[in-house]
C-alpha atoms as a PDB file:
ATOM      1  CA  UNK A   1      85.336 176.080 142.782  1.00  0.00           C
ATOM      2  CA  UNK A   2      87.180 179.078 141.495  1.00  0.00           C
ATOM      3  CA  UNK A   3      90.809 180.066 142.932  1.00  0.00           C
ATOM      4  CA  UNK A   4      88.700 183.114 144.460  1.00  0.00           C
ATOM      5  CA  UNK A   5      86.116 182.007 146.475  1.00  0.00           C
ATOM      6  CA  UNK A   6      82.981 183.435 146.445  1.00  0.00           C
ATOM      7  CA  UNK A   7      80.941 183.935 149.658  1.00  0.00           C
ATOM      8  CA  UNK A   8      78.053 181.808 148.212  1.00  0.00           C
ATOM      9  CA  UNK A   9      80.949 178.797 147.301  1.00  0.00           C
ATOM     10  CA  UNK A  10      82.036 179.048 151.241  1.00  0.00           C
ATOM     11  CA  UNK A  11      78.486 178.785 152.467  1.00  0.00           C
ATOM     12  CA  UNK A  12      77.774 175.615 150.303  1.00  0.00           C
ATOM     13  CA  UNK A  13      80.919 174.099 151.288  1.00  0.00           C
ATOM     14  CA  UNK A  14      80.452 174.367 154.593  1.00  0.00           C
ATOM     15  CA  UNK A  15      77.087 173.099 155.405  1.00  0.00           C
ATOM     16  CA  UNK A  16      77.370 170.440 152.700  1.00  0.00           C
ATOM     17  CA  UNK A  17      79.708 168.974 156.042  1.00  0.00           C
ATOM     18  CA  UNK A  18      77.264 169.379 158.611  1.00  0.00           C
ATOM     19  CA  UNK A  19      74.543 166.613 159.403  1.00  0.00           C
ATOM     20  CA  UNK A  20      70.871 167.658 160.245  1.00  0.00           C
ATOM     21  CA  UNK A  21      71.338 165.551 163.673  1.00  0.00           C
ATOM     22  CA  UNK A  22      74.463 167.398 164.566  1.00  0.00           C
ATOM     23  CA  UNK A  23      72.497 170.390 164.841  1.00  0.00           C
ATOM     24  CA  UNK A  24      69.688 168.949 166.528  1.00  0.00           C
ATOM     25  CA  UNK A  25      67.708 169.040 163.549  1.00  0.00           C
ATOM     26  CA  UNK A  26      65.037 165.601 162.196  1.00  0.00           C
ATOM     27  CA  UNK A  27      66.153 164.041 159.660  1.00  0.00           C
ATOM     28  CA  UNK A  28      63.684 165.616 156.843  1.00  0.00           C
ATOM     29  CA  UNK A  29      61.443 162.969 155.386  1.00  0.00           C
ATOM     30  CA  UNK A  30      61.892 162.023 151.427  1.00  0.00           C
ATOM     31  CA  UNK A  31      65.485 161.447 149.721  1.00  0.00           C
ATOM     32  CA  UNK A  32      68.392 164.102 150.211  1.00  0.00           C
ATOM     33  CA  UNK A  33      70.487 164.524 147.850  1.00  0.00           C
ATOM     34  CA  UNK A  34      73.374 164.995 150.297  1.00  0.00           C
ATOM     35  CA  UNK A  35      74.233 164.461 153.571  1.00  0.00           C
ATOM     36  CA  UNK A  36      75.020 168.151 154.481  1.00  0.00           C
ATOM     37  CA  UNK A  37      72.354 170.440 155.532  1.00  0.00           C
ATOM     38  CA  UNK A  38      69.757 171.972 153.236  1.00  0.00           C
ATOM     39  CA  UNK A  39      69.865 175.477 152.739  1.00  0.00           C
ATOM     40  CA  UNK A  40      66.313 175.756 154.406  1.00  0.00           C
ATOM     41  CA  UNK A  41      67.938 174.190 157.434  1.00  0.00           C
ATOM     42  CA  UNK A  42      70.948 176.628 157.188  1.00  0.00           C
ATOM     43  CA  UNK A  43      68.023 179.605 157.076  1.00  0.00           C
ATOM     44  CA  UNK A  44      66.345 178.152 159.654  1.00  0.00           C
ATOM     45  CA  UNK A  45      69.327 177.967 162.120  1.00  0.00           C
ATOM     46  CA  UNK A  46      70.264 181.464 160.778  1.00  0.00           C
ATOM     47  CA  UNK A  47      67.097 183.097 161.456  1.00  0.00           C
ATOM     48  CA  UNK A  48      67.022 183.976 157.926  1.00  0.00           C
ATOM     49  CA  UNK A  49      64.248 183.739 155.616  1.00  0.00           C
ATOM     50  CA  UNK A  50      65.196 180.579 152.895  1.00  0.00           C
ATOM     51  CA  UNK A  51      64.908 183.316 150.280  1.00  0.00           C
ATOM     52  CA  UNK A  52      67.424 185.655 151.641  1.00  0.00           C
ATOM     53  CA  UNK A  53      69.731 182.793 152.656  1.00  0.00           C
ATOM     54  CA  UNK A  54      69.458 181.658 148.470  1.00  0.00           C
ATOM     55  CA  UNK A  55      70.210 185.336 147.178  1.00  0.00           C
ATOM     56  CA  UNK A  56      73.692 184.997 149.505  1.00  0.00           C
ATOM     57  CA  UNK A  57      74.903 181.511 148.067  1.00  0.00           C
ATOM     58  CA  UNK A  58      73.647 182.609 144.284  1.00  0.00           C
ATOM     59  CA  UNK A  59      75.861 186.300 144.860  1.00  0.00           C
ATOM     60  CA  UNK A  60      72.353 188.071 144.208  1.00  0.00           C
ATOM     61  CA  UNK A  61      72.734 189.438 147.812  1.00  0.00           C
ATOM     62  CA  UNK A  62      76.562 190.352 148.675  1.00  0.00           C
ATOM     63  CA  UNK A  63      76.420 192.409 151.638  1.00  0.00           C
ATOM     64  CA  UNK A  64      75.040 191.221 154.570  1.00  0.00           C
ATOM     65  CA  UNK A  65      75.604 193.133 157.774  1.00  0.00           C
ATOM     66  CA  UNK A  66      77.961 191.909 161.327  1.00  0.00           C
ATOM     67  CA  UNK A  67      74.580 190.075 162.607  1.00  0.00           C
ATOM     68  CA  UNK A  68      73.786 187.757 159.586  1.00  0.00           C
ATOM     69  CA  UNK A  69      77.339 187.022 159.476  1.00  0.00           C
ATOM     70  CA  UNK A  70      77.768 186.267 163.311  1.00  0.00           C
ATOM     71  CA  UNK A  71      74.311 183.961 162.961  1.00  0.00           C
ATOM     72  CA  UNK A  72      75.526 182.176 159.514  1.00  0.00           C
ATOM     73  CA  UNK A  73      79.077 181.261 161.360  1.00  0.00           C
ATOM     74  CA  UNK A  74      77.162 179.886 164.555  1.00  0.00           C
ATOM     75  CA  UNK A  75      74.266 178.127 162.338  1.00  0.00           C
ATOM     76  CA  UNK A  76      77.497 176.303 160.235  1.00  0.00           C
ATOM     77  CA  UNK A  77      79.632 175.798 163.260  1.00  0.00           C
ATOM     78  CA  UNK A  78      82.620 178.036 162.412  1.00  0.00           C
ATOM     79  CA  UNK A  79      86.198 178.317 164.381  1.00  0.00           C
ATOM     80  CA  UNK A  80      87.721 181.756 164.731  1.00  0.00           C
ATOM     81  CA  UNK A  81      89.531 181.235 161.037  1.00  0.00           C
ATOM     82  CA  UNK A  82      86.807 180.433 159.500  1.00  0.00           C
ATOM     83  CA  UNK A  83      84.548 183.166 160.700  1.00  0.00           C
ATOM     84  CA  UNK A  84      87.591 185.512 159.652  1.00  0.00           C
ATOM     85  CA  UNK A  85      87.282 184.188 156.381  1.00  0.00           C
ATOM     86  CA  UNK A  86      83.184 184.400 156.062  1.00  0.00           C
ATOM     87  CA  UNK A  87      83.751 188.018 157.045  1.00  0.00           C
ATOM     88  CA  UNK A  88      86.716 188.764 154.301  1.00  0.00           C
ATOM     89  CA  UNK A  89      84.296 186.787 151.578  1.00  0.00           C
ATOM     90  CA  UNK A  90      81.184 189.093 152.887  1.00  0.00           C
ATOM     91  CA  UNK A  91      83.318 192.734 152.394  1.00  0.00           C
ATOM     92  CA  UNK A  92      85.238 190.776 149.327  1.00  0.00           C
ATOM     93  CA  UNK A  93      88.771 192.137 150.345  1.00  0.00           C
ATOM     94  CA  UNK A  94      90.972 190.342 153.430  1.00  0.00           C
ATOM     95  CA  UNK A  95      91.293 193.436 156.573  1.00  0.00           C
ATOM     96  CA  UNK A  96      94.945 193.463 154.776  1.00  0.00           C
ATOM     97  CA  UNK A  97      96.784 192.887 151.436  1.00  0.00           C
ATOM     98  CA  UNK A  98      98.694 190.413 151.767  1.00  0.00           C
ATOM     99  CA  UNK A  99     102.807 192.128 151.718  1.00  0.00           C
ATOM    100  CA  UNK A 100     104.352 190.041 148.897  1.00  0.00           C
ATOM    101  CA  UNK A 101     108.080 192.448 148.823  1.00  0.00           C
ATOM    102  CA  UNK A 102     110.933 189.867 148.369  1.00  0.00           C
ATOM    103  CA  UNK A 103     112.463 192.816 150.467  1.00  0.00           C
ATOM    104  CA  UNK A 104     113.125 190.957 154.001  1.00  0.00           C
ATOM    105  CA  UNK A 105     112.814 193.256 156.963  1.00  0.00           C
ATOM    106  CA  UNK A 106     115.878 194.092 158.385  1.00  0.00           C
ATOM    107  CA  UNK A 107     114.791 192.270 162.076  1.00  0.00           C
ATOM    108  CA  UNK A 108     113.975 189.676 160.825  1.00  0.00           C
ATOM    109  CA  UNK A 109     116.976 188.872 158.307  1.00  0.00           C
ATOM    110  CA  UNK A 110     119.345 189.428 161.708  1.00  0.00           C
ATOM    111  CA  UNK A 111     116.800 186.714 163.952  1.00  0.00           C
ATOM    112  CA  UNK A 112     117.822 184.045 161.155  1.00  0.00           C
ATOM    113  CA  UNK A 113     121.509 184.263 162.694  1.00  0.00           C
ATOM    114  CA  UNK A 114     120.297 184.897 166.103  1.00  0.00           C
ATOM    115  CA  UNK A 115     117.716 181.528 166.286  1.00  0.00           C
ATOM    116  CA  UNK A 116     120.645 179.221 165.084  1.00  0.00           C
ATOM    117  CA  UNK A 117     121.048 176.477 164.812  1.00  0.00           C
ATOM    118  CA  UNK A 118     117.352 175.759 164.639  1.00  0.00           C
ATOM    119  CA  UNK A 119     116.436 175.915 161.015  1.00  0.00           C
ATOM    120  CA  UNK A 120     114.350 179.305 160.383  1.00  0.00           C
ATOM    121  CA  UNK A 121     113.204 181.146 157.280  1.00  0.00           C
ATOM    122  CA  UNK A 122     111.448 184.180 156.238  1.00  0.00           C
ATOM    123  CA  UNK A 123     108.170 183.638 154.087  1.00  0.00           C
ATOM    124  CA  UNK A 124     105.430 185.555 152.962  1.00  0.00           C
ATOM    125  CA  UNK A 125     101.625 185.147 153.071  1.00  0.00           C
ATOM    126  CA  UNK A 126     101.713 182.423 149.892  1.00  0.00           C
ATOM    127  CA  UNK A 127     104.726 180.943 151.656  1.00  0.00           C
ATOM    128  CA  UNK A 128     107.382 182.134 149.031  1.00  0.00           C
ATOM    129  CA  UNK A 129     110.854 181.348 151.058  1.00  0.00           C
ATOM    130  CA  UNK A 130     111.985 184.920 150.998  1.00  0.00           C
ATOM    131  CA  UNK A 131     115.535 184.080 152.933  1.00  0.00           C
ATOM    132  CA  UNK A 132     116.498 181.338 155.358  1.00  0.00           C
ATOM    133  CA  UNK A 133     119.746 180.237 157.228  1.00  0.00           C
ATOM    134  CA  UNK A 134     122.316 177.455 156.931  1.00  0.00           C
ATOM    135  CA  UNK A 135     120.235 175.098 158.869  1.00  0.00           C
ATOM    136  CA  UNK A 136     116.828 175.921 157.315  1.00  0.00           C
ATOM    137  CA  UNK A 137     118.287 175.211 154.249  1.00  0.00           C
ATOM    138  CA  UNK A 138     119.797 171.642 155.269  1.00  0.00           C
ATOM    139  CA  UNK A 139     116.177 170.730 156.863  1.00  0.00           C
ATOM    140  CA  UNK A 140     114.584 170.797 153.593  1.00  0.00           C
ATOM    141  CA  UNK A 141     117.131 169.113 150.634  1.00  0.00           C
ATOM    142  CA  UNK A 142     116.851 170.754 147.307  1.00  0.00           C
ATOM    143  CA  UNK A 143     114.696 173.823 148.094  1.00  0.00           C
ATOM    144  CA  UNK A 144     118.024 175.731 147.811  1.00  0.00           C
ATOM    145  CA  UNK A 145     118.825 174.598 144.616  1.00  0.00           C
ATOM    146  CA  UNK A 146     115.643 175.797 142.806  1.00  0.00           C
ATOM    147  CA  UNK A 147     115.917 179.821 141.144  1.00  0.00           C
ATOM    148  CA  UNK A 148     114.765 182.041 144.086  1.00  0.00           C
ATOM    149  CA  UNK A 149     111.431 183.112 142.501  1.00  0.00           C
ATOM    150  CA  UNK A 150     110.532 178.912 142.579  1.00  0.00           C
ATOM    151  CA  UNK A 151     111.264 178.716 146.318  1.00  0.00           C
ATOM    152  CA  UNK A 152     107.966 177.957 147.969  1.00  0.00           C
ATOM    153  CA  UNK A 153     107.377 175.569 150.893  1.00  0.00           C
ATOM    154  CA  UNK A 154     103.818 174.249 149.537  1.00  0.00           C
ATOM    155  CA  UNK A 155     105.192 174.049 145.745  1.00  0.00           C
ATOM    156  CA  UNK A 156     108.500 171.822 147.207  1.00  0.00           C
ATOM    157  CA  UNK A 157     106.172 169.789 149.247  1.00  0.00           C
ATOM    158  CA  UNK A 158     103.681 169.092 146.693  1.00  0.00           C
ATOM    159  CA  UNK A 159     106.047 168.484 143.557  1.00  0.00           C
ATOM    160  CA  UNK A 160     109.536 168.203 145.521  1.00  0.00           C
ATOM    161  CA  UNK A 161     110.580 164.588 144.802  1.00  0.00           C
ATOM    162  CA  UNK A 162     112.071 164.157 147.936  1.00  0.00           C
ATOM    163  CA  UNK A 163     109.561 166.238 150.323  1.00  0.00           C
ATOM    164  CA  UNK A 164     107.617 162.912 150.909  1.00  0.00           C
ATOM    165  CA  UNK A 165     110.756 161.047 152.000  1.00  0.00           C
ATOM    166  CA  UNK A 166     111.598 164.082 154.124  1.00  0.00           C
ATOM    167  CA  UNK A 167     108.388 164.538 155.499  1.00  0.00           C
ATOM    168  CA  UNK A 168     106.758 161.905 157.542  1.00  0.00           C
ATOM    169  CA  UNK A 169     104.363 163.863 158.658  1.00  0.00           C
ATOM    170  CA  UNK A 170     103.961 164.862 154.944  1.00  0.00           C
ATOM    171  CA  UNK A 171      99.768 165.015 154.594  1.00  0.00           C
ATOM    172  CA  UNK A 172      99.337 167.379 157.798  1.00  0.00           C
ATOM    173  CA  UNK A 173     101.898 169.237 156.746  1.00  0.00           C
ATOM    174  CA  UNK A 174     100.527 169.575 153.148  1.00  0.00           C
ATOM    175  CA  UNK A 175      97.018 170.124 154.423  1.00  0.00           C
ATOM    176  CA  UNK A 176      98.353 172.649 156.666  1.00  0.00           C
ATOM    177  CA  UNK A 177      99.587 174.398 153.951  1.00  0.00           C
ATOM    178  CA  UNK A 178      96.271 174.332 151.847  1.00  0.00           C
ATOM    179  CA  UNK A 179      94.212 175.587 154.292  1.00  0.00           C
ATOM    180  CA  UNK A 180      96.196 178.524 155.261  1.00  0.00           C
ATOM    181  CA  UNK A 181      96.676 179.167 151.757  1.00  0.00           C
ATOM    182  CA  UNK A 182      92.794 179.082 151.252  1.00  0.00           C
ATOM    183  CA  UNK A 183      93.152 182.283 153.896  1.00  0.00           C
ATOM    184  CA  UNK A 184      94.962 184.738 151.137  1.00  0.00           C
ATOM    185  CA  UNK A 185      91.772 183.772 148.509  1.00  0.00           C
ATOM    186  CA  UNK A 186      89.457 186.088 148.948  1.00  0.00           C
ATOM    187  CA  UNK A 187      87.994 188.471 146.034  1.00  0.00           C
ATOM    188  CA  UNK A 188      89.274 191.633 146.130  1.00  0.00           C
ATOM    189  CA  UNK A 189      92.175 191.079 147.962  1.00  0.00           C
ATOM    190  CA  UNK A 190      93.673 187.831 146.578  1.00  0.00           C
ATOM    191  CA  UNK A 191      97.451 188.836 144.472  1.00  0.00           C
ATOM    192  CA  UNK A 192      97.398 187.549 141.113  1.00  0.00           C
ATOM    193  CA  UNK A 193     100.399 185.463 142.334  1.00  0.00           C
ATOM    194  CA  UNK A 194      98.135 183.408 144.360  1.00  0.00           C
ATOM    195  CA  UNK A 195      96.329 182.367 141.067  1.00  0.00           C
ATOM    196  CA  UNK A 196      98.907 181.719 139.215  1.00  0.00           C
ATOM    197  CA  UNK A 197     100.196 179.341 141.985  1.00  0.00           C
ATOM    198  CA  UNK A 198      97.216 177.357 142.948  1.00  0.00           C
ATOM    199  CA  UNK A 199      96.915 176.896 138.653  1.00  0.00           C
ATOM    200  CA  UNK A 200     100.063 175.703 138.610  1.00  0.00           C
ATOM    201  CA  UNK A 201      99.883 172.904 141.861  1.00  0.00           C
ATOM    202  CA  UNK A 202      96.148 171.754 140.628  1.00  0.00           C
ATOM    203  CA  UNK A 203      97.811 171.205 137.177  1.00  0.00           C
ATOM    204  CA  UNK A 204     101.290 169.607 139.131  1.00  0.00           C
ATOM    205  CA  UNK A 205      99.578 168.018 141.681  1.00  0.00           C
ATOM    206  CA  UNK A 206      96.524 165.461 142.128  1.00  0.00           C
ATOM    207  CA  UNK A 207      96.386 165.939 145.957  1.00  0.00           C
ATOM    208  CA  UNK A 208      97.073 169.488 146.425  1.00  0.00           C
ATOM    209  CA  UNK A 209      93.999 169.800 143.581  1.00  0.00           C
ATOM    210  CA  UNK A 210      92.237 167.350 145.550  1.00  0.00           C
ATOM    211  CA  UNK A 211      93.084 169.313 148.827  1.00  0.00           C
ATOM    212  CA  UNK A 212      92.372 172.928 147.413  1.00  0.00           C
ATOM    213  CA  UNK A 213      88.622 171.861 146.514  1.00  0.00           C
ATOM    214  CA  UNK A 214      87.955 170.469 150.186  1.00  0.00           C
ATOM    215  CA  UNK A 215      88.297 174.495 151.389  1.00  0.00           C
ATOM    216  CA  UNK A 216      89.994 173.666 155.042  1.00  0.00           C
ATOM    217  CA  UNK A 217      90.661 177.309 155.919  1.00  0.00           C
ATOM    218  CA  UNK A 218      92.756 177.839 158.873  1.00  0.00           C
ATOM    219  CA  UNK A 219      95.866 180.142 159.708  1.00  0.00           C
ATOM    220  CA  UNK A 220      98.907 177.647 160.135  1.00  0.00           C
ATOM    221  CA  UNK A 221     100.511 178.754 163.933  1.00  0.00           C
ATOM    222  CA  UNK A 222     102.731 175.495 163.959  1.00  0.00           C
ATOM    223  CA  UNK A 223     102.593 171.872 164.966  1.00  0.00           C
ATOM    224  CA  UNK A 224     105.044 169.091 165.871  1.00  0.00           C
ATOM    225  CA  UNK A 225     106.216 167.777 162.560  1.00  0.00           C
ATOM    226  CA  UNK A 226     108.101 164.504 162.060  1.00  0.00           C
ATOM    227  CA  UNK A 227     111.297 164.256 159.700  1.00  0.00           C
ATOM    228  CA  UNK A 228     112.818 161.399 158.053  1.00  0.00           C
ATOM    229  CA  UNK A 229     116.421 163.485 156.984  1.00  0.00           C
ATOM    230  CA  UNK A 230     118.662 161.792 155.090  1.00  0.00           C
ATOM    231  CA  UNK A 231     121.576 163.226 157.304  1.00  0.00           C
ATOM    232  CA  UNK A 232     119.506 164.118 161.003  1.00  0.00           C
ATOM    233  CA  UNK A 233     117.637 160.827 160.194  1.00  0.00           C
ATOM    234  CA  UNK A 234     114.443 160.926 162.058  1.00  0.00           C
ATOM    235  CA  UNK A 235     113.522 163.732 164.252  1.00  0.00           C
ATOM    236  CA  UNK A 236     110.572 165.987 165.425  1.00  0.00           C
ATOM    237  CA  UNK A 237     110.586 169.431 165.775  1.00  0.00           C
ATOM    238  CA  UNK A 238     107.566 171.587 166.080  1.00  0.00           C
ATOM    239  CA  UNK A 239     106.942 174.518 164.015  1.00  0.00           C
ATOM    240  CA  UNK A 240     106.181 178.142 165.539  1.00  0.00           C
ATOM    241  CA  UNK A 241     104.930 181.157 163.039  1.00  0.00           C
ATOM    242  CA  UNK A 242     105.238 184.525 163.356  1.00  0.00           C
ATOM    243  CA  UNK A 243     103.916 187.152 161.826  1.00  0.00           C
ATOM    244  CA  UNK A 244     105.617 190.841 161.642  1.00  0.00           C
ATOM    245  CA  UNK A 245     103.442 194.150 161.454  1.00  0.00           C
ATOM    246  CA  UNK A 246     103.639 194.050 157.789  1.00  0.00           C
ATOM    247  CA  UNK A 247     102.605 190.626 157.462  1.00  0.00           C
ATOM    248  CA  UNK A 248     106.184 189.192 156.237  1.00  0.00           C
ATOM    249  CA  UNK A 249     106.387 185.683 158.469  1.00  0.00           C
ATOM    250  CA  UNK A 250     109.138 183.915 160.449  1.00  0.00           C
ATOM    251  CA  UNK A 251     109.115 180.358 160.381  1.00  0.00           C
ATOM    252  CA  UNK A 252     111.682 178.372 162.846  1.00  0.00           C
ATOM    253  CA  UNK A 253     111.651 174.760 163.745  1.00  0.00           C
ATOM    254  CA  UNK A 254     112.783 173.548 167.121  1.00  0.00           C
ATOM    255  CA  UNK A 255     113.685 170.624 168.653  1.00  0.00           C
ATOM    256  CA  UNK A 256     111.362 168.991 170.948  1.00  0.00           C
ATOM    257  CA  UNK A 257     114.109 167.851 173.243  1.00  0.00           C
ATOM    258  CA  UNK A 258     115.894 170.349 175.148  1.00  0.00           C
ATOM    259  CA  UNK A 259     119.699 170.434 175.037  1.00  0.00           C
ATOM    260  CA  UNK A 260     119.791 169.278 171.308  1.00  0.00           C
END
């Protein structure tokens, strides 16, 4: 699977995850080759014809209108994010560019002071760490030190040598990150920087690779993530992310205790 996902790539991964029974189809007689649905099945569910459903995963057919779309996302079972994402890979541009200025909005830069002392950053859409305060930089050990242009949460937790030990929570966190990376790749509108990132992590990284090919896409709105710090020591803080009008994101941690 490319870096850009196609809309015919999307449609294969997802019903190669469904089972016939889960969709109150029989189990077709004779050997399948998978356990995910056949694209008959998918047609049928669709009320598509099997030779219109074929022309959209081969990219013979690339513009299907609102309706197909809306019956393709019930047929393979899709959440909000993913039909978000069927619809971006259907027009082949995201309903906005993704801002990728290293400029930091003025509101925000001032909320990093303003939020202390829970650790908070500003990131953009392929999580490049943009600025961040005192705290924000103690939370995550040795993201500071790397040039500014290397300062990217999924790159330190994939290839950070100490972002495993920090994170206990480490594979949600890093799945997180993959699947609302998987967001930004759509044709058309994907930055070249988003290439040139995922190349980098597939060739750094076994897992993220591993990870990237599953295609979880979701838009990462926090969690409760676990710590191991080597000064805190453990502690869990959930996550909130938000996003600013011109898509530049605030990331701040807070502790799940009051008072501390």
């Amino acid at each position: 699977m490319s870096d850009r996902a196609t809309l015919g790539d999307f449609l294969r991964n997802r019903r190669g995850r469904i089972r016939p029974a889960e969709v109150g189809l029989p189990v077709a007689n004779g050997r399948r080759n998978s356990t995910g649905l056949r694209r008959e099945e998918v047609a049928t569910l669709a009320g598509v014809s099997v030779d219109y459903y074929i022309r959209l995963e081969q990219g013979r057919d690339t513009n299907p209108g609102a309706a197909i779309l809306d019956a393709l996302a019930t047929a393979l079972r899709l959440d909000d994010d993913e039909r978000s994402h069927l619809s971006d890979l259907a027009r082949g541009r995201p309903t906005r560019a993704p801002n990728l200025s290293p400029i930091v909005r003025p509101g925000l830069r001032r909320l990093l002071g303003t939020v202390r002392p829970a650790p908070a950053y500003v990131i953009d859409a392929l999580s490049n760490v943009l600025a961040a305060n005192r705290e924000g930089w103690q939370l995550m050990p040795g993201l500071e030190d790397w040039p500014g242009p290397r300062r990217n949460l999924i790159r330190y937790a994939f290839t950070h040598p100490t972002a495993r030990e920090v994170f206990a929570s480490w594979r949600q966190i890093a799945e997180d990150c993959v699947a609302d990376l998987r967001t930004v790749a759509t044709p058309g509108g994907a930055p070249p920087e988003l290439d040139l990132l995922v190349r980098e992590l597939c060739a750094d990284s076994a897992d993220f690779a591993t990870m990237w090919q599953a295609y979880d896409v979701r838009v990462n709105g926090g969690a409760c993530r676990v710590f191991r710090h080597p000064v805190l020591g453990r502690c869990e803080l959930t996550s909130e992310i938000l996003t600013a009008v011109d898509g530049q994101r605030f990331l701040v941690f807070q502790s799940l205790q009051p008072g501390r």
